[in-house]
PDB file of N, CA and C in Angstrom:
ATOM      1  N   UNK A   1      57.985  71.415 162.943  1.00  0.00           N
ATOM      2  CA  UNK A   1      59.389  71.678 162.824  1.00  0.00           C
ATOM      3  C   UNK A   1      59.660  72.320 161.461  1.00  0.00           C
ATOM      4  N   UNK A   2      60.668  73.605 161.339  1.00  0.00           N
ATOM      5  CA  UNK A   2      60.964  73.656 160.164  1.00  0.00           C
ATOM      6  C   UNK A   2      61.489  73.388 159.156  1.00  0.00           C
ATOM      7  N   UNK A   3      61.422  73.341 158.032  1.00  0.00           N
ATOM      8  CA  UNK A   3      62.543  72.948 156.958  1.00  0.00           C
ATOM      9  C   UNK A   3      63.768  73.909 157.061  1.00  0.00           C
ATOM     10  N   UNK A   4      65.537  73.149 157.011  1.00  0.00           N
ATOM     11  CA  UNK A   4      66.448  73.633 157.019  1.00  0.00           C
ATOM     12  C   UNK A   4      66.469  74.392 155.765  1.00  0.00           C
ATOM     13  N   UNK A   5      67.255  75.651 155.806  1.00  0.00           N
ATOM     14  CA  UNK A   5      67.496  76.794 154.494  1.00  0.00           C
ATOM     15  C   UNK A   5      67.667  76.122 153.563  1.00  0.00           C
ATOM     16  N   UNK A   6      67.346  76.219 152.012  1.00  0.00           N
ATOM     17  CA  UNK A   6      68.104  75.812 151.282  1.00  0.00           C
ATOM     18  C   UNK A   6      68.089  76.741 149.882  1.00  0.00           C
ATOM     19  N   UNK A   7      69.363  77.276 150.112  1.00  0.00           N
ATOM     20  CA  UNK A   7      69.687  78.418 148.764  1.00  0.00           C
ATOM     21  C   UNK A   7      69.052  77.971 147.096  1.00  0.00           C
ATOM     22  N   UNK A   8      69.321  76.578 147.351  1.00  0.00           N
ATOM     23  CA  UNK A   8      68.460  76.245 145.829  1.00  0.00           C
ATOM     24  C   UNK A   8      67.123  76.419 145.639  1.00  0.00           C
ATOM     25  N   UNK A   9      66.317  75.657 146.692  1.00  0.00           N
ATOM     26  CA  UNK A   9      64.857  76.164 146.963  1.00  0.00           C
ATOM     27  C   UNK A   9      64.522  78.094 146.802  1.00  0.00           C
ATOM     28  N   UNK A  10      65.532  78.755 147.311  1.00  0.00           N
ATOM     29  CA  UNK A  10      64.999  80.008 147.468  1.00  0.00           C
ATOM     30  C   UNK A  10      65.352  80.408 146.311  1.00  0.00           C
ATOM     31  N   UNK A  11      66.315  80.323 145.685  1.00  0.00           N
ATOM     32  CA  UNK A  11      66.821  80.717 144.174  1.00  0.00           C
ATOM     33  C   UNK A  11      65.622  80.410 143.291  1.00  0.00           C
ATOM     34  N   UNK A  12      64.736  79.034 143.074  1.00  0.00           N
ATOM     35  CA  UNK A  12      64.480  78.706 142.426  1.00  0.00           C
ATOM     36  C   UNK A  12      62.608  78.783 142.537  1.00  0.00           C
ATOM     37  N   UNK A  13      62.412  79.277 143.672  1.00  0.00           N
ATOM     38  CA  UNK A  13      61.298  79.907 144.057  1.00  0.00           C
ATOM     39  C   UNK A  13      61.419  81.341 143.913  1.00  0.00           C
ATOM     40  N   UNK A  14      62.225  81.908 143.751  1.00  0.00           N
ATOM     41  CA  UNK A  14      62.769  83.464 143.317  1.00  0.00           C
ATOM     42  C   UNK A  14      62.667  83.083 141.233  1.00  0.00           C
ATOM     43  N   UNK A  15      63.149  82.434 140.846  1.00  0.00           N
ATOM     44  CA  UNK A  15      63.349  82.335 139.436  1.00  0.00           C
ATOM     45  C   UNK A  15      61.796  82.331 139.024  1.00  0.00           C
ATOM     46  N   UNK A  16      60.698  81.699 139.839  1.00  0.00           N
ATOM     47  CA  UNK A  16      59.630  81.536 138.879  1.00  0.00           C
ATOM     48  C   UNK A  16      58.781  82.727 138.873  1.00  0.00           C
ATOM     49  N   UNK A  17      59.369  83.772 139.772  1.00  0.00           N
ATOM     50  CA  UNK A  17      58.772  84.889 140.162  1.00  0.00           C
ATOM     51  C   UNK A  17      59.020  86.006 138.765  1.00  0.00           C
ATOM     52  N   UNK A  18      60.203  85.582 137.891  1.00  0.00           N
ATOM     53  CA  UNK A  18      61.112  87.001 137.222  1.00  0.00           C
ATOM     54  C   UNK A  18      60.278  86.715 136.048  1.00  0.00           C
ATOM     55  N   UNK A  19      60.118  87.180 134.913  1.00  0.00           N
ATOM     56  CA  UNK A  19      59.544  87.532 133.817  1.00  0.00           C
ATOM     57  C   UNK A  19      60.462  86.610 132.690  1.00  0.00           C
ATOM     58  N   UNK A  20      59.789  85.849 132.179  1.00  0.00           N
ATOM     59  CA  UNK A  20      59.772  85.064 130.797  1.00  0.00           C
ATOM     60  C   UNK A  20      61.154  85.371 130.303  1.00  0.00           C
ATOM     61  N   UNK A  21      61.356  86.805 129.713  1.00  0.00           N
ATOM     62  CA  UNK A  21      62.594  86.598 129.173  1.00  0.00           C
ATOM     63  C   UNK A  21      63.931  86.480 129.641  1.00  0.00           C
ATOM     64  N   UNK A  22      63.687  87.272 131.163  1.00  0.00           N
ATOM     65  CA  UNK A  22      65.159  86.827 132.453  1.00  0.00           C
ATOM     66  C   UNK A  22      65.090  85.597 132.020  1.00  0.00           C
ATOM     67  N   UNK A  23      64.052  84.443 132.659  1.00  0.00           N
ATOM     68  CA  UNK A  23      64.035  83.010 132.770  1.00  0.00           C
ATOM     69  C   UNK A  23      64.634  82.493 131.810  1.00  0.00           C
ATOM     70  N   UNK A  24      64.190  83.151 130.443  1.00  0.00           N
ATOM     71  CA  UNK A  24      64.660  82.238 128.729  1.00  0.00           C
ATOM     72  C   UNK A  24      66.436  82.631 128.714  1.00  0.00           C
ATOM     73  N   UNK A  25      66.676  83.786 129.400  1.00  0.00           N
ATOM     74  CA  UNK A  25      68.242  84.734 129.333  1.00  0.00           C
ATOM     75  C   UNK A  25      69.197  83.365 130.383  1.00  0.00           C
ATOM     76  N   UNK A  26      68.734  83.149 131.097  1.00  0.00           N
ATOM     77  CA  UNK A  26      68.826  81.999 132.257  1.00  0.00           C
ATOM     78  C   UNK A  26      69.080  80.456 132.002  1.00  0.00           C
ATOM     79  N   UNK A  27      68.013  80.421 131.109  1.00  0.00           N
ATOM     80  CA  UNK A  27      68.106  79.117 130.681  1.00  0.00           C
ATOM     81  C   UNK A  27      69.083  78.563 129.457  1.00  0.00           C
ATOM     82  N   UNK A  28      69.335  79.880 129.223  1.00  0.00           N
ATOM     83  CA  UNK A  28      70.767  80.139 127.783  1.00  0.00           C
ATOM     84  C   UNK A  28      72.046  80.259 128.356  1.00  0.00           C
ATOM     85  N   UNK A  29      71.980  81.140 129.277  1.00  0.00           N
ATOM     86  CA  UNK A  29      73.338  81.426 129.760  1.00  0.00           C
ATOM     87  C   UNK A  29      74.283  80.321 130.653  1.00  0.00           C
ATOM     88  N   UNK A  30      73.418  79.696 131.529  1.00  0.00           N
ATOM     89  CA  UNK A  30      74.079  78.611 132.257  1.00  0.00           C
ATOM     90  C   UNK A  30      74.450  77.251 131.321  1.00  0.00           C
ATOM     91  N   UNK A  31      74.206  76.991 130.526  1.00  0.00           N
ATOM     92  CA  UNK A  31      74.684  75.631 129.249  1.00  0.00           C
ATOM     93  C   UNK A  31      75.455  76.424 128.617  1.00  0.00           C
ATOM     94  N   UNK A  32      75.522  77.143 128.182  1.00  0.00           N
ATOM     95  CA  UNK A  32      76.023  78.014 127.351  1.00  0.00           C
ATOM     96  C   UNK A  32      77.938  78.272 128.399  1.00  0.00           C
ATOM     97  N   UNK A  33      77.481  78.725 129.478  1.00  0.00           N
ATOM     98  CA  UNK A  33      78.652  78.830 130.554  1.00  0.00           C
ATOM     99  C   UNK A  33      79.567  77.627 130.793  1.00  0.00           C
ATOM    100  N   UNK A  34      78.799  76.776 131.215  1.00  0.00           N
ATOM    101  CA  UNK A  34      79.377  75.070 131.155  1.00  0.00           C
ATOM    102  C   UNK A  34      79.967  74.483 129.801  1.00  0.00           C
ATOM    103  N   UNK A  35      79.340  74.916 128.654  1.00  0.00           N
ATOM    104  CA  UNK A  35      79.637  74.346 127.254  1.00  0.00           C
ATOM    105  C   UNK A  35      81.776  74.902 127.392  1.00  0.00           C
ATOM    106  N   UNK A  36      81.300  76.238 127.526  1.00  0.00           N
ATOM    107  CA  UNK A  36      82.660  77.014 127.281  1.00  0.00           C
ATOM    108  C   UNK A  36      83.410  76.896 128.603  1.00  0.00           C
ATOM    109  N   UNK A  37      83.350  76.184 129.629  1.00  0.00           N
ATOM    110  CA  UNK A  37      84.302  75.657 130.797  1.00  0.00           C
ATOM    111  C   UNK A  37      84.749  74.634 130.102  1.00  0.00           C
ATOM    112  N   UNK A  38      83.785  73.768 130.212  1.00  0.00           N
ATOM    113  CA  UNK A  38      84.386  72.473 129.454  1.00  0.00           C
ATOM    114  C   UNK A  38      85.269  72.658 128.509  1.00  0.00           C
ATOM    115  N   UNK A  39      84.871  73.278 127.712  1.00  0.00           N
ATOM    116  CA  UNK A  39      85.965  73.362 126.292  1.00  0.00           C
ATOM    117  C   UNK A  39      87.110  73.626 126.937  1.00  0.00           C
ATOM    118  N   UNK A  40      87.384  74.997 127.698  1.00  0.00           N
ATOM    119  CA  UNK A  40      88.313  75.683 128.269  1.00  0.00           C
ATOM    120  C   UNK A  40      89.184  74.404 128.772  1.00  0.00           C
ATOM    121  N   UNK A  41      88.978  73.978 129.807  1.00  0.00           N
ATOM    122  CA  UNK A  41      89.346  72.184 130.326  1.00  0.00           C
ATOM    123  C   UNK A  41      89.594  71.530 129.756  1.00  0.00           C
ATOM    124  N   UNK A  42      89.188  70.970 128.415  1.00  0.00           N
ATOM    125  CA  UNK A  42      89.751  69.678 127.940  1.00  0.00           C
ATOM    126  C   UNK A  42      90.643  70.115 127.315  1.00  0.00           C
ATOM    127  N   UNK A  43      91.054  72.026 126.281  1.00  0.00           N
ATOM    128  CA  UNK A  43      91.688  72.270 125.798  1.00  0.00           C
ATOM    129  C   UNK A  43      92.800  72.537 126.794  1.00  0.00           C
ATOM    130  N   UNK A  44      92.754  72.744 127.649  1.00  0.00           N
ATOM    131  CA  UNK A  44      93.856  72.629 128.417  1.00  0.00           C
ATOM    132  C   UNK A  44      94.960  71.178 128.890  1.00  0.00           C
ATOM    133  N   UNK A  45      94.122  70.371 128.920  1.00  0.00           N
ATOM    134  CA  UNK A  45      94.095  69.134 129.569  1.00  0.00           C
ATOM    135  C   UNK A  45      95.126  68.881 128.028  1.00  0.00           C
ATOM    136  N   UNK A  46      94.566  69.153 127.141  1.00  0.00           N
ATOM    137  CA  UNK A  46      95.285  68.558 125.675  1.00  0.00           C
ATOM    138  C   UNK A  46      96.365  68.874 125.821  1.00  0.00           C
ATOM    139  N   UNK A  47      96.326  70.478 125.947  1.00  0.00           N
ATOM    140  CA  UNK A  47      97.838  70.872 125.972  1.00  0.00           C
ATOM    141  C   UNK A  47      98.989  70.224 126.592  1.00  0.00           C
ATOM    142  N   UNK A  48      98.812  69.750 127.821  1.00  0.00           N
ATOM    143  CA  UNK A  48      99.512  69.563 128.936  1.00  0.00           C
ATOM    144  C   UNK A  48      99.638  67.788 128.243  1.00  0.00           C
ATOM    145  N   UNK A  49      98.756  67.331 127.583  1.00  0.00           N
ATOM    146  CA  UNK A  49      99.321  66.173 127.513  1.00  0.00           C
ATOM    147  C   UNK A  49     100.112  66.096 126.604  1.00  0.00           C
ATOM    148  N   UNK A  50      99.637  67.003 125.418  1.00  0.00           N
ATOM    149  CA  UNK A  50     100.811  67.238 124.478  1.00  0.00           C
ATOM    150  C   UNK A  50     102.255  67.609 124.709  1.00  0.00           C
ATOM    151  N   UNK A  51     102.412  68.352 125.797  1.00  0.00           N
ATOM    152  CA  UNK A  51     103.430  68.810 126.425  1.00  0.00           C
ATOM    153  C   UNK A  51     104.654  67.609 127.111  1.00  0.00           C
ATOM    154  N   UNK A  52     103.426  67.198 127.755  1.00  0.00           N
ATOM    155  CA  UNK A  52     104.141  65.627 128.069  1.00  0.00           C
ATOM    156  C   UNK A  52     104.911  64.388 127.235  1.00  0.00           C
ATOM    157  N   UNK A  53     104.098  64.474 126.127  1.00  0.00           N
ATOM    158  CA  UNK A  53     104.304  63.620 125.179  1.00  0.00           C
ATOM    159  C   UNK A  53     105.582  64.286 124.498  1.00  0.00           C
ATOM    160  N   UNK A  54     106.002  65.585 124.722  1.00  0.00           N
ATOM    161  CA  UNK A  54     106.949  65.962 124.026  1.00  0.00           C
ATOM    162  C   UNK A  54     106.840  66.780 122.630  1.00  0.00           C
ATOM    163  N   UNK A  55     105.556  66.711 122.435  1.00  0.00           N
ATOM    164  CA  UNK A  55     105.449  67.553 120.788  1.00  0.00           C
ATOM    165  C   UNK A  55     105.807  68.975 120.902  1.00  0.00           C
ATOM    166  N   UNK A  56     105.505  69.371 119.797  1.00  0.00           N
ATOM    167  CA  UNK A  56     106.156  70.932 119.388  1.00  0.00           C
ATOM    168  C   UNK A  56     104.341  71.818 119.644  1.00  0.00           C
ATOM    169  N   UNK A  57     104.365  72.501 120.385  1.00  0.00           N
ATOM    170  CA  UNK A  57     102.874  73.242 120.228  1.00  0.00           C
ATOM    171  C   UNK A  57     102.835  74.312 119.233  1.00  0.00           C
ATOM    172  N   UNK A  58     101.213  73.779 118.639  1.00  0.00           N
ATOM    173  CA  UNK A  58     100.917  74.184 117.628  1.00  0.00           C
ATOM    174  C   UNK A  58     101.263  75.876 117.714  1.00  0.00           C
ATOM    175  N   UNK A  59     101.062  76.567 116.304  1.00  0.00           N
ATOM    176  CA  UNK A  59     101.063  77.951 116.864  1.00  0.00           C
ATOM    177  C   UNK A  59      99.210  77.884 117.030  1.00  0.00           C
ATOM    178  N   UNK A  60      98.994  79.753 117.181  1.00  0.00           N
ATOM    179  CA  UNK A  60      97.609  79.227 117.412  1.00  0.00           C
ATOM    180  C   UNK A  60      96.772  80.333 116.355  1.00  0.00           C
ATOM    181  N   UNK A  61      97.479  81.026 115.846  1.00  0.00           N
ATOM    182  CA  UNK A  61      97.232  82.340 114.740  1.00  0.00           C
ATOM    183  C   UNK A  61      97.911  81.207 113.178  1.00  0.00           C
ATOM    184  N   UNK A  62      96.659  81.218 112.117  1.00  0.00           N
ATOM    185  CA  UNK A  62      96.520  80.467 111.000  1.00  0.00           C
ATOM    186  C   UNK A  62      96.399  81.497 110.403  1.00  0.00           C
ATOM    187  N   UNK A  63      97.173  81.582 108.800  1.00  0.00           N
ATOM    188  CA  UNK A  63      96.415  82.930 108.127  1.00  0.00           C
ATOM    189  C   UNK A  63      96.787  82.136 106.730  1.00  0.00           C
ATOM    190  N   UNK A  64      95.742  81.738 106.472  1.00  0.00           N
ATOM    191  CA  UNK A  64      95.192  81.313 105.153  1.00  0.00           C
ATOM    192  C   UNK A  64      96.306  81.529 103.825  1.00  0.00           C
ATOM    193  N   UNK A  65      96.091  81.225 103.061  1.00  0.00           N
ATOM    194  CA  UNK A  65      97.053  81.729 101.545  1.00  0.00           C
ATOM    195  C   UNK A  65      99.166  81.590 101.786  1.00  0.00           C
ATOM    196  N   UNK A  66      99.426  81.778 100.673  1.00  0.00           N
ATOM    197  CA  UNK A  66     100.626  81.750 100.014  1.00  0.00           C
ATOM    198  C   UNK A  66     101.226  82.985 101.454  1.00  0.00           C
ATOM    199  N   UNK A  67     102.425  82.834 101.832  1.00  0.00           N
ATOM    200  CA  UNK A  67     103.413  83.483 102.878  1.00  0.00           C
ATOM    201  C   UNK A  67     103.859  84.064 101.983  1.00  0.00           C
ATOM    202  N   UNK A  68     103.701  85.939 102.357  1.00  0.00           N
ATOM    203  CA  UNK A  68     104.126  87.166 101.495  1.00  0.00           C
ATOM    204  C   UNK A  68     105.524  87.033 101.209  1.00  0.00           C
ATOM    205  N   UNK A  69     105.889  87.646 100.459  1.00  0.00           N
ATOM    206  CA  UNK A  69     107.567  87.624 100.296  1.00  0.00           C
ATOM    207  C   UNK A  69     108.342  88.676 101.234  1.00  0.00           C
ATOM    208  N   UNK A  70     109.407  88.694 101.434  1.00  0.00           N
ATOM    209  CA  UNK A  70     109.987  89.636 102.211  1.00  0.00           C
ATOM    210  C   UNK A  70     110.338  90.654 101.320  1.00  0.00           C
ATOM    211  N   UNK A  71     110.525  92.086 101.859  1.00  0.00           N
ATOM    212  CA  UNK A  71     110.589  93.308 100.922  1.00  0.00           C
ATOM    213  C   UNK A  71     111.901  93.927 102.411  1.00  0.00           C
ATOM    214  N   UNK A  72     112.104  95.099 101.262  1.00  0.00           N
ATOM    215  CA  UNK A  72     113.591  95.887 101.468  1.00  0.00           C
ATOM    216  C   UNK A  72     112.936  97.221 101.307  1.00  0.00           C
ATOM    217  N   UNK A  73     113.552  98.201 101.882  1.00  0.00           N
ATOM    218  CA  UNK A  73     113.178  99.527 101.410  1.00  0.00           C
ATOM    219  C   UNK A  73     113.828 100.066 100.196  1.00  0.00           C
ATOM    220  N   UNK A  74     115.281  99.444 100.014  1.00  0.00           N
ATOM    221  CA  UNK A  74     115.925  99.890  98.441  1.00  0.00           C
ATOM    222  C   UNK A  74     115.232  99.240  97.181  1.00  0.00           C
ATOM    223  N   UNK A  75     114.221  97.944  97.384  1.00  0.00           N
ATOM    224  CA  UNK A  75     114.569  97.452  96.557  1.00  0.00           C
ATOM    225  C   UNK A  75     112.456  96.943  96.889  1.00  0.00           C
ATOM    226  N   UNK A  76     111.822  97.768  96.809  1.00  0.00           N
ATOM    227  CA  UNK A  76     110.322  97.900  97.193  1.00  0.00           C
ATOM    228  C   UNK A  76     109.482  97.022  95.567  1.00  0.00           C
ATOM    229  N   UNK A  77     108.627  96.612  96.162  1.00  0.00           N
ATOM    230  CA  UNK A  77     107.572  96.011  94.892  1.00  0.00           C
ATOM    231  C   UNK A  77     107.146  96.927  94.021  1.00  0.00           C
ATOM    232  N   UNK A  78     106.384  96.488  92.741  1.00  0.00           N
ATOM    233  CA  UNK A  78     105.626  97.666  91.744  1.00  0.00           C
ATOM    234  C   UNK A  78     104.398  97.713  92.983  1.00  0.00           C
ATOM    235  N   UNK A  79     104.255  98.875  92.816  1.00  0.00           N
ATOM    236  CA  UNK A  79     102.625  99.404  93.376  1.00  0.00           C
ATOM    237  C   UNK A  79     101.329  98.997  92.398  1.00  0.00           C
ATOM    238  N   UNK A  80     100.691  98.414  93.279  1.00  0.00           N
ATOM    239  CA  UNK A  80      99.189  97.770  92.599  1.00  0.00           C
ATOM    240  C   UNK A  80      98.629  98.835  93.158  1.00  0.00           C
ATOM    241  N   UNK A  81      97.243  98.937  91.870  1.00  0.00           N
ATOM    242  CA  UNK A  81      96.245  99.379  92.428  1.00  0.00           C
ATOM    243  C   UNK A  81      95.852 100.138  91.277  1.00  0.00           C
ATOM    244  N   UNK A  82      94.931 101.909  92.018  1.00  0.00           N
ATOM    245  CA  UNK A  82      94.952 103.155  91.053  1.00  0.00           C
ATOM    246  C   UNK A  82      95.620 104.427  91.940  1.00  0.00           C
ATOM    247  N   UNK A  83      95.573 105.016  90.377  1.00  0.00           N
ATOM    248  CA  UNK A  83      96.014 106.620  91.030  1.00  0.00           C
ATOM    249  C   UNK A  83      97.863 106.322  91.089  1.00  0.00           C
ATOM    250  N   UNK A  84      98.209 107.706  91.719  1.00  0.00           N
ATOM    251  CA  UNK A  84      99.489 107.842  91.443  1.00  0.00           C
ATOM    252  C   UNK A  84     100.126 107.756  93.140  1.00  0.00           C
ATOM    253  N   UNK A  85     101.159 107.055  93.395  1.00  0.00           N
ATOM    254  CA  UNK A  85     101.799 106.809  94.465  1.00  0.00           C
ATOM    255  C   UNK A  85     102.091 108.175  95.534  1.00  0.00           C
ATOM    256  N   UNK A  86     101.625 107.813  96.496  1.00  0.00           N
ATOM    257  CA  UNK A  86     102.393 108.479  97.338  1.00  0.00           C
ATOM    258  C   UNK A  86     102.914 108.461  98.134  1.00  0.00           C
ATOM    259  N   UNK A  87     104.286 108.830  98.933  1.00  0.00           N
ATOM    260  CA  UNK A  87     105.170 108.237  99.877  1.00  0.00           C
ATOM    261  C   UNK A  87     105.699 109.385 100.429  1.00  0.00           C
ATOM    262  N   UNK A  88     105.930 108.774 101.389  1.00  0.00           N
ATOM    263  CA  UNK A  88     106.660 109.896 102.879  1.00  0.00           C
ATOM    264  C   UNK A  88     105.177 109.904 103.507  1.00  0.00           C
ATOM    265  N   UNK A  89     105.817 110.573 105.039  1.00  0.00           N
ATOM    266  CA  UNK A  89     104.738 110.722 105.882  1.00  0.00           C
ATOM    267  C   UNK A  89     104.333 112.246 105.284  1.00  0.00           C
ATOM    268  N   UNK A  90     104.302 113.609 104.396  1.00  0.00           N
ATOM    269  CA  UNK A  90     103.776 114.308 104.569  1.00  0.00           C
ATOM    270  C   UNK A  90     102.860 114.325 102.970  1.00  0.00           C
ATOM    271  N   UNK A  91     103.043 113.239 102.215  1.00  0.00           N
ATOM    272  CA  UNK A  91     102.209 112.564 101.096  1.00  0.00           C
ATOM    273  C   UNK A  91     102.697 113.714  99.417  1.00  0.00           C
ATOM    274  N   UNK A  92     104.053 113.764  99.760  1.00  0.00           N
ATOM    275  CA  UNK A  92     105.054 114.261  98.572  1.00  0.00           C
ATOM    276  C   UNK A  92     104.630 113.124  97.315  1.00  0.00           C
ATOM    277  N   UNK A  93     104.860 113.276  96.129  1.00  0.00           N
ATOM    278  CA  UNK A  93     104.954 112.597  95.037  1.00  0.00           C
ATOM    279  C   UNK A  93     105.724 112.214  94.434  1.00  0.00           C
ATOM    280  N   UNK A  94     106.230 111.384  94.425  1.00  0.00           N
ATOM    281  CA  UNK A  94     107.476 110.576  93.154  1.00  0.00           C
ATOM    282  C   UNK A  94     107.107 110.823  91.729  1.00  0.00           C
ATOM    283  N   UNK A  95     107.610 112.062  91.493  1.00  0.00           N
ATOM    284  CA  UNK A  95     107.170 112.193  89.341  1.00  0.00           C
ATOM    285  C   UNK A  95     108.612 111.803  88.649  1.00  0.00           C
TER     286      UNK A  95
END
């Protein structure tokens, strides 16, 4: 009598057939796939409980250092740097 199909058996009798580095590409990619579901999932799961709980969600863009000051076009910062300023779009000079 025969043995019923089984896609894992043939997959995995097909895998020992492919060359070393498919196999090593294989053996990276699937943990590697699951690692980043999971994450995907629990970070979700957080959200939603956070949501529940009522909190304020985080933002999700952090940018390090002191919050720039606000600027005006009448009333513009000294220019840092070198060399001599130039402004307008066709790169005129302020003397």
């Amino acid at each position: 009598m025969d043995q019923p199909y089984s896609a894992w058996a043939d997959w995995l009798s097909k895998f020992h057939t492919w060359p070393e580095s498919i196999q090593a590409l294989w053996l990276l990619a699937v943990p590697a796939t699951l690692l980043g579901m999971t994450w995907l999932v629990m970070r979700g799961l957080a959200e939603i409980v956070r949501l529940a709980r009522g909190d304020r969600i985080r933002p999700t863009i952090r940018r390090p250092g002191p919050t720039p000051e606000a600027t005006d076009r009448e009333n513009p910062p000294e220019p840092t740097g070198r060399g001599a300023v130039v402004q307008g779009v066709f790169g005129w000079r302020n003397e």
